[in-house]
C-alpha atoms as a PDB file:
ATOM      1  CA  UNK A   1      57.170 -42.648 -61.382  1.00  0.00           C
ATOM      2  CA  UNK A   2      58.399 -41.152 -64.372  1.00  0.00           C
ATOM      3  CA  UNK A   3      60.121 -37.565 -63.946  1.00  0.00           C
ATOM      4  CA  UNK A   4      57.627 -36.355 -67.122  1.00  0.00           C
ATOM      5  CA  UNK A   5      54.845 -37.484 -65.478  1.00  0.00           C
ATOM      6  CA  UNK A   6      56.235 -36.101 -61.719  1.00  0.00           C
ATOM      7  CA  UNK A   7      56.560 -32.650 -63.820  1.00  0.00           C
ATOM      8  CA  UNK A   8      53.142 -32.981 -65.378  1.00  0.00           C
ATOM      9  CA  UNK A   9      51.043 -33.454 -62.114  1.00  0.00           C
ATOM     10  CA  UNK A  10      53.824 -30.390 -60.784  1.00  0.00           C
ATOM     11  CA  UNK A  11      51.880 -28.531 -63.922  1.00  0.00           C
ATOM     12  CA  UNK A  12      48.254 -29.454 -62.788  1.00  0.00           C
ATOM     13  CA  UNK A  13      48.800 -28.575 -58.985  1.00  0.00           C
ATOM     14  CA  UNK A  14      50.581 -24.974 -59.861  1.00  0.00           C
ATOM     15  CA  UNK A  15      47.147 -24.444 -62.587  1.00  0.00           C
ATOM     16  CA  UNK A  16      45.106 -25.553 -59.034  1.00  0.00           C
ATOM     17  CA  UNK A  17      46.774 -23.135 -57.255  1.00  0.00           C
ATOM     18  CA  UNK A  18      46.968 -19.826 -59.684  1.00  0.00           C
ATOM     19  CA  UNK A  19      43.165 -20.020 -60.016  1.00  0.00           C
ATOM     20  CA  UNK A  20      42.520 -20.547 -56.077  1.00  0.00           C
ATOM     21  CA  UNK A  21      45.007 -17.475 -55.834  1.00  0.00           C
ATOM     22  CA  UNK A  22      43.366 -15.733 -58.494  1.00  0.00           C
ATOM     23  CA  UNK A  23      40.059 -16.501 -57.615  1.00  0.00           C
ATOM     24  CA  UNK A  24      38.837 -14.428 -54.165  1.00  0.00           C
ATOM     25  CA  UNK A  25      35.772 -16.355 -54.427  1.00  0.00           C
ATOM     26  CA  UNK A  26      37.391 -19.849 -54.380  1.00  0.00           C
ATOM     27  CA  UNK A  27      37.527 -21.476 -50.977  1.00  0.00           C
ATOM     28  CA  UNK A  28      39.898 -24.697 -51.634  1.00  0.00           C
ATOM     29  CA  UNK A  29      41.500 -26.684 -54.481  1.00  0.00           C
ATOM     30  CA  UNK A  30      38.889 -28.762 -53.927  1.00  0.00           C
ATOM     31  CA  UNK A  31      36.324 -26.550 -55.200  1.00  0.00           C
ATOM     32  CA  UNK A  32      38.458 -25.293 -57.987  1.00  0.00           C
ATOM     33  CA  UNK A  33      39.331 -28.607 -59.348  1.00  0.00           C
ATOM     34  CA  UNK A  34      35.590 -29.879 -59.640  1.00  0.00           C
ATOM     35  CA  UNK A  35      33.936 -26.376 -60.666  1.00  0.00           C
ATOM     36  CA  UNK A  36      36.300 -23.952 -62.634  1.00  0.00           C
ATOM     37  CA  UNK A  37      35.668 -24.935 -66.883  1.00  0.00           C
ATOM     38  CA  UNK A  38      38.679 -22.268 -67.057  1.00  0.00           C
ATOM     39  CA  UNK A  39      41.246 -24.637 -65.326  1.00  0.00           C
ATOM     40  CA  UNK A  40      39.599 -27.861 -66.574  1.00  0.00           C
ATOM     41  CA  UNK A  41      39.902 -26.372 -70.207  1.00  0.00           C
ATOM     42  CA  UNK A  42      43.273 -25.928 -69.514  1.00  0.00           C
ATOM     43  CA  UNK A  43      44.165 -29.156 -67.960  1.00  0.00           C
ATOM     44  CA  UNK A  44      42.405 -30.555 -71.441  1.00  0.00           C
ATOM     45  CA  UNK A  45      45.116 -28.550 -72.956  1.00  0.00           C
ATOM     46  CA  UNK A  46      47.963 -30.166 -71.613  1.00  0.00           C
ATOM     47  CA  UNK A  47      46.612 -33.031 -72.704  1.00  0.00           C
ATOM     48  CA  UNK A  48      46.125 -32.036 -76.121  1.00  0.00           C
ATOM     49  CA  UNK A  49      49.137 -30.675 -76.299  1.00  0.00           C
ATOM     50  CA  UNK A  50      51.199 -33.008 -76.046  1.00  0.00           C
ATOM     51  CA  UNK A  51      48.861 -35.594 -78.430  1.00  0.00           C
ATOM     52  CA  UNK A  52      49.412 -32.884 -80.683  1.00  0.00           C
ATOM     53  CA  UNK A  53      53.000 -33.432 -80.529  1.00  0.00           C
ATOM     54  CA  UNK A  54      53.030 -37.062 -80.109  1.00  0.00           C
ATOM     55  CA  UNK A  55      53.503 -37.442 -84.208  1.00  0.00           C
ATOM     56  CA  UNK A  56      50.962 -37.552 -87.012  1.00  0.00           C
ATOM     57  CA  UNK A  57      48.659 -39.761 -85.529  1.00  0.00           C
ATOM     58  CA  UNK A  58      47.809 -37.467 -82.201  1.00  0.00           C
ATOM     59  CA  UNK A  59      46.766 -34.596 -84.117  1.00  0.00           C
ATOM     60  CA  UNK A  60      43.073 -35.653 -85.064  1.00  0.00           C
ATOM     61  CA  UNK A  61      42.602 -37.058 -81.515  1.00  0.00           C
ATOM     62  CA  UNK A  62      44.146 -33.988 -80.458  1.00  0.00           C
ATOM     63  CA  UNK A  63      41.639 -31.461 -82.165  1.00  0.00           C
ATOM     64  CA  UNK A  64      39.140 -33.636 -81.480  1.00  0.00           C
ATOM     65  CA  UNK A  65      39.256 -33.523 -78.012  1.00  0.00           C
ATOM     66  CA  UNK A  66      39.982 -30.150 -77.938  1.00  0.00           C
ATOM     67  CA  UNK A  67      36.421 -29.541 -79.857  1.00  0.00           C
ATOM     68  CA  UNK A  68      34.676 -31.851 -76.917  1.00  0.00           C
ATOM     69  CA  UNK A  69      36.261 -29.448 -74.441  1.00  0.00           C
ATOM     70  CA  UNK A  70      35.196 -26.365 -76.269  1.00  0.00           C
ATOM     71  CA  UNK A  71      31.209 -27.397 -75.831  1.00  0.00           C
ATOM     72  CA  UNK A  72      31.956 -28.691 -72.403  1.00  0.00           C
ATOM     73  CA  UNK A  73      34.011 -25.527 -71.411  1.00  0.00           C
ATOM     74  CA  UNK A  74      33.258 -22.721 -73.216  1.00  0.00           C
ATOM     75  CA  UNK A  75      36.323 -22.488 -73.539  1.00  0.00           C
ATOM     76  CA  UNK A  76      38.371 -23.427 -77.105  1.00  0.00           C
ATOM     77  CA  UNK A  77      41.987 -23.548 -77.219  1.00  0.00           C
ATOM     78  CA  UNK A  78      44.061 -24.706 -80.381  1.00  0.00           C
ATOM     79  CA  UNK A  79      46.224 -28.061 -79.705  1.00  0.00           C
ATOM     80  CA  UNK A  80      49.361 -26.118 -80.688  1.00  0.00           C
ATOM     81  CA  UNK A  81      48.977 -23.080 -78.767  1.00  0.00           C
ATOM     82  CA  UNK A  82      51.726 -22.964 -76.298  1.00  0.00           C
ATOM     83  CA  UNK A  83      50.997 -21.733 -73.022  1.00  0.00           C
ATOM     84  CA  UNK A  84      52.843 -21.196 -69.715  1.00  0.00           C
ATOM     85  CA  UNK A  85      53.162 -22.448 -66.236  1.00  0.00           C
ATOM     86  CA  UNK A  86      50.194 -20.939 -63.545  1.00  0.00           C
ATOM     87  CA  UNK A  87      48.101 -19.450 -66.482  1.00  0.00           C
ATOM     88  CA  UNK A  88      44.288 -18.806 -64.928  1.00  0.00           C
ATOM     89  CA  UNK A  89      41.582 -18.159 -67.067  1.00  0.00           C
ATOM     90  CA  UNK A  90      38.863 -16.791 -65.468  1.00  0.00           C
ATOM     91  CA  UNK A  91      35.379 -17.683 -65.921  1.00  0.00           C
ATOM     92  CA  UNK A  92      36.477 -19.032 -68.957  1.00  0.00           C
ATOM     93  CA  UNK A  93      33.365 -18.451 -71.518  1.00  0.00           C
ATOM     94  CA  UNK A  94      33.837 -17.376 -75.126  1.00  0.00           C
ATOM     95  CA  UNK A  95      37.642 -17.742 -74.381  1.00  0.00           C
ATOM     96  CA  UNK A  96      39.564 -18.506 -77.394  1.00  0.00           C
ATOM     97  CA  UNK A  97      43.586 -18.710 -78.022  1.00  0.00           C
ATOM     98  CA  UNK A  98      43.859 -19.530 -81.872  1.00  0.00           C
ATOM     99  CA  UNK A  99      47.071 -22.292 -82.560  1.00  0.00           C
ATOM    100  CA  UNK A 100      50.031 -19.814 -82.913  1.00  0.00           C
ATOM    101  CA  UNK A 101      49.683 -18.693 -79.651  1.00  0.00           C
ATOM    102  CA  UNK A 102      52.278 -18.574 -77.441  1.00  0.00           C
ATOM    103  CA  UNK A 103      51.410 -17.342 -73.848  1.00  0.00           C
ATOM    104  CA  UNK A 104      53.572 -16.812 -70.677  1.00  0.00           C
ATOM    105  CA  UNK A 105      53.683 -17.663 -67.408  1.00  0.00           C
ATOM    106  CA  UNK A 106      51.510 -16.294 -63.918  1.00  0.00           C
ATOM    107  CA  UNK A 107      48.838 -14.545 -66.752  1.00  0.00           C
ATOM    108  CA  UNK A 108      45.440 -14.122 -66.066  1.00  0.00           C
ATOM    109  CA  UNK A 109      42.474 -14.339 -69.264  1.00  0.00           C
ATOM    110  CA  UNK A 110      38.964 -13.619 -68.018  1.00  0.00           C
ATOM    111  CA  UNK A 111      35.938 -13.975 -70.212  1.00  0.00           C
ATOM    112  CA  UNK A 112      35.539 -13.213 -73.698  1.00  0.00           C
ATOM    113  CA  UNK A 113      39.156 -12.949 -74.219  1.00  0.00           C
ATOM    114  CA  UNK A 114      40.366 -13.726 -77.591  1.00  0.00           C
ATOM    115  CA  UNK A 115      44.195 -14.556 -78.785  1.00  0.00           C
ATOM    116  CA  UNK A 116      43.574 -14.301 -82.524  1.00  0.00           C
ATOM    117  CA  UNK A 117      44.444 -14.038 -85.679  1.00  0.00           C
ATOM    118  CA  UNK A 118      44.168 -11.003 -88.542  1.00  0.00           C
ATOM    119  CA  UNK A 119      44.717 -13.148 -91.493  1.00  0.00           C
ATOM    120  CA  UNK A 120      44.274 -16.655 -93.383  1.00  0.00           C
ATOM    121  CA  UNK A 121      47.887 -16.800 -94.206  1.00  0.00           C
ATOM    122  CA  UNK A 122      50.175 -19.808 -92.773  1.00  0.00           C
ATOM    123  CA  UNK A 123      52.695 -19.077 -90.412  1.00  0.00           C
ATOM    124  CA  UNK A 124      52.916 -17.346 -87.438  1.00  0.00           C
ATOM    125  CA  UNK A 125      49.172 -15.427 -86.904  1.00  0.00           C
ATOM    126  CA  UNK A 126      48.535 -15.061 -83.262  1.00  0.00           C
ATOM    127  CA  UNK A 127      49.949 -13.419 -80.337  1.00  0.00           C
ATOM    128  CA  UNK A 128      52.522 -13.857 -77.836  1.00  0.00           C
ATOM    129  CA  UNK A 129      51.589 -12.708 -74.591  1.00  0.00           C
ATOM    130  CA  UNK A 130      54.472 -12.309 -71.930  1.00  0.00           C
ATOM    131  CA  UNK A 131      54.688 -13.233 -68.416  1.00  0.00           C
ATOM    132  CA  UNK A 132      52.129 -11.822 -65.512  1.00  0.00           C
ATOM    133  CA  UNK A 133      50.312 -10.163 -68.384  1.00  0.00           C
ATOM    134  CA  UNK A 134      46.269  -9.674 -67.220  1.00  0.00           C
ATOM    135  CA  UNK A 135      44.079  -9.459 -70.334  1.00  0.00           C
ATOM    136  CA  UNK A 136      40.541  -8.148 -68.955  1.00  0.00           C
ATOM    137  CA  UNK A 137      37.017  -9.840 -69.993  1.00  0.00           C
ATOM    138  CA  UNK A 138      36.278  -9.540 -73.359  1.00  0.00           C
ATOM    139  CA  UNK A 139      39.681  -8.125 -75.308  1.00  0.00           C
ATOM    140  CA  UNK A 140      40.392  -8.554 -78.358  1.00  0.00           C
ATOM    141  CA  UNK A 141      44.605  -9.239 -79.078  1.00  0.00           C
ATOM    142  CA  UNK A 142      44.740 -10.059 -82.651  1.00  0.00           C
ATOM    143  CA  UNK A 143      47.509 -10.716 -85.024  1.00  0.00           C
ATOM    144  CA  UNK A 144      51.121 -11.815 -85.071  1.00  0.00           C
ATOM    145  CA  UNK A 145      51.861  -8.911 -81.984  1.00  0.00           C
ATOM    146  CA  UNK A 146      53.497  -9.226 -78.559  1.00  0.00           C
ATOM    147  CA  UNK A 147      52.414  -8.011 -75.360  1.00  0.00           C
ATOM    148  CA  UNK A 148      55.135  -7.564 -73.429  1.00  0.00           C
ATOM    149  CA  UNK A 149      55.793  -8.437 -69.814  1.00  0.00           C
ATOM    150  CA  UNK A 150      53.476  -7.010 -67.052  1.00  0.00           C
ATOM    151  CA  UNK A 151      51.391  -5.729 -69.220  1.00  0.00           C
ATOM    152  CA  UNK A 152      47.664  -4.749 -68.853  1.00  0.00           C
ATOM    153  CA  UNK A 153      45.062  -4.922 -71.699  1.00  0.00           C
ATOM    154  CA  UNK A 154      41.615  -3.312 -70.267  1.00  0.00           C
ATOM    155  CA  UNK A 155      38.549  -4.867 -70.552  1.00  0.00           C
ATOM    156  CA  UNK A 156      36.869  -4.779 -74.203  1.00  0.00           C
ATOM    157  CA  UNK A 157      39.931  -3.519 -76.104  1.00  0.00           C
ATOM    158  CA  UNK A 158      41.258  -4.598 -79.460  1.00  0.00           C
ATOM    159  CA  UNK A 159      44.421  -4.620 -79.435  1.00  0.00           C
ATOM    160  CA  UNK A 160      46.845  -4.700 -83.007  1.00  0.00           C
ATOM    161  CA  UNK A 161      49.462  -3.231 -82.153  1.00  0.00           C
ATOM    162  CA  UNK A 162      52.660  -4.487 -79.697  1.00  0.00           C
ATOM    163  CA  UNK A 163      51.965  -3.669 -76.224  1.00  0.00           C
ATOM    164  CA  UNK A 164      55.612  -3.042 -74.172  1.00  0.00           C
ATOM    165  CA  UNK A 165      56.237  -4.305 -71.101  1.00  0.00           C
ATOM    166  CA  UNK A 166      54.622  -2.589 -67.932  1.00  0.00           C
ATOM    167  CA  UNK A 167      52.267  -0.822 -70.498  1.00  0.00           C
ATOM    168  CA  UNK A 168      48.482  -0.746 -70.232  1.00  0.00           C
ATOM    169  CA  UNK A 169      46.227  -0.968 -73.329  1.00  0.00           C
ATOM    170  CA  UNK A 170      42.895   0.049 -74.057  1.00  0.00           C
ATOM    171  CA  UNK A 171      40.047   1.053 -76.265  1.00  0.00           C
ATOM    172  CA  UNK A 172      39.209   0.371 -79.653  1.00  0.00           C
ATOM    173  CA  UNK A 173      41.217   0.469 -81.335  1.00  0.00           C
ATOM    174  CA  UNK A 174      44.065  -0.115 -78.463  1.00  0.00           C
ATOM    175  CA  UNK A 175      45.545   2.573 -77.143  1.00  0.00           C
ATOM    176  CA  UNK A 176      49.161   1.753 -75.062  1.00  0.00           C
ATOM    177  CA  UNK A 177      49.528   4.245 -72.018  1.00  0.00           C
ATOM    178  CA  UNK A 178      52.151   3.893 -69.136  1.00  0.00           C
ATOM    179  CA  UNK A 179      50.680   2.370 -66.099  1.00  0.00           C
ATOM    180  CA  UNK A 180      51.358   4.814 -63.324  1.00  0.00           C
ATOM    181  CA  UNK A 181      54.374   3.860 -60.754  1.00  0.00           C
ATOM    182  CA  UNK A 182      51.904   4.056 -57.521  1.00  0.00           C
ATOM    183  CA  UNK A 183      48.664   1.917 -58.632  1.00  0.00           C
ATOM    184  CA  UNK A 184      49.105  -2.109 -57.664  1.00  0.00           C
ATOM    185  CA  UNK A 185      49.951  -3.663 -60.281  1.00  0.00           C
ATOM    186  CA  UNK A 186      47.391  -6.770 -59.840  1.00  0.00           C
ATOM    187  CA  UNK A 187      44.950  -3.616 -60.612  1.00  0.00           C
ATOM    188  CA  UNK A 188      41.785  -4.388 -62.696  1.00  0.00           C
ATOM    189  CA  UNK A 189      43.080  -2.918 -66.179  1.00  0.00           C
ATOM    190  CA  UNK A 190      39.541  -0.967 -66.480  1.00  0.00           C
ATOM    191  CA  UNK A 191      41.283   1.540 -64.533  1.00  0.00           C
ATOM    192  CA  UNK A 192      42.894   2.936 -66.594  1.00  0.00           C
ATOM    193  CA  UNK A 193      39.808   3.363 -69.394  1.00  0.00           C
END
């Protein structure tokens, strides 16, 4: 077999296994594979992706597709967003990551979650989120920002502003606070509201 193709089902195991990991209600990769939209949207993605990429002629197919998914998923995802290795988005409704995107590995997105934009301009317009970055159900990260590295945005925040790494923010507008040294932190971001 190709090595691409070796390294693409590589992709579409690890997406398996972040949600089964992320997911205390899962009970096998079975289950996960046949009834998460979150890592079926994503596994559309990929797919997307790289039609997207594949010259001129994959990028209708490519946003086509992508629209299909959206009304099958819930979830809508640009063709040219970028995203990382082991990404697991939760529940997956109302998600949406606009096309200048760019998000990191091991992160979690739960419901509602939206990587937007601010403006109508061309160009960069969307976030980059960082590695093992949890964005909690139905935040709001808009504009060309970055959210650093283990970073926390709480539930229902809008967040315009960068976010550094190992920061936690929330509110509306989003506030950044430290996260303190002794919570876990896998903690549910609403903790710190």
């Amino acid at each position: 077999m190709h090595d691409s193709r070796i390294r693409f089902w590589v992709l579409l195991r690890e997406d398996l296994e972040a949600a089964r990991r992320g997911d205390p209600a899962a009970r096998s990769l079975a289950e996960v594979a046949l009834g998460y939209p979150g890592v079926h949207a994503l596994w559309a993605h990929r797919v997307c992706h790289r039609l997207w990429h594949a010259g001129p002629l994959g990028k209708l197919p490519a946003r086509l597709l992508s629209q299909l998914v959206r009304a099958l998923t819930g979830v809508e995802i640009h063709p040219a967003a970028v995203l990382g290795r082991r990404l697991f988005i939760d529940h997956g409704m109302g998600v949406v990551i606009g096309e200048t995107s760019r998000v990191g590995d091991d992160v979690v997105l739960f419901h509602g979650t939206t990587l937007g934009g601010r403006s109508m301009t061309h160009g960069k317009r969307h976030p980059t989120i960082g590695n093992r970055v949890v964005i909690g159900a139905g935040a709001k990260v808009l504009g060309p920002i970055s959210v650093g590295d283990d970073a926390r945005i709480g539930a229902n925040a809008v967040v315009v502003k960068d976010v550094p790494a190992g920061a936690v923010a929330v509110g509306v507008p989003g506030r950044v606070r430290e996260r303190p040294a002794e919570v876990d932190p896998w903690a549910d971001p609403a903790l710190f509201i």
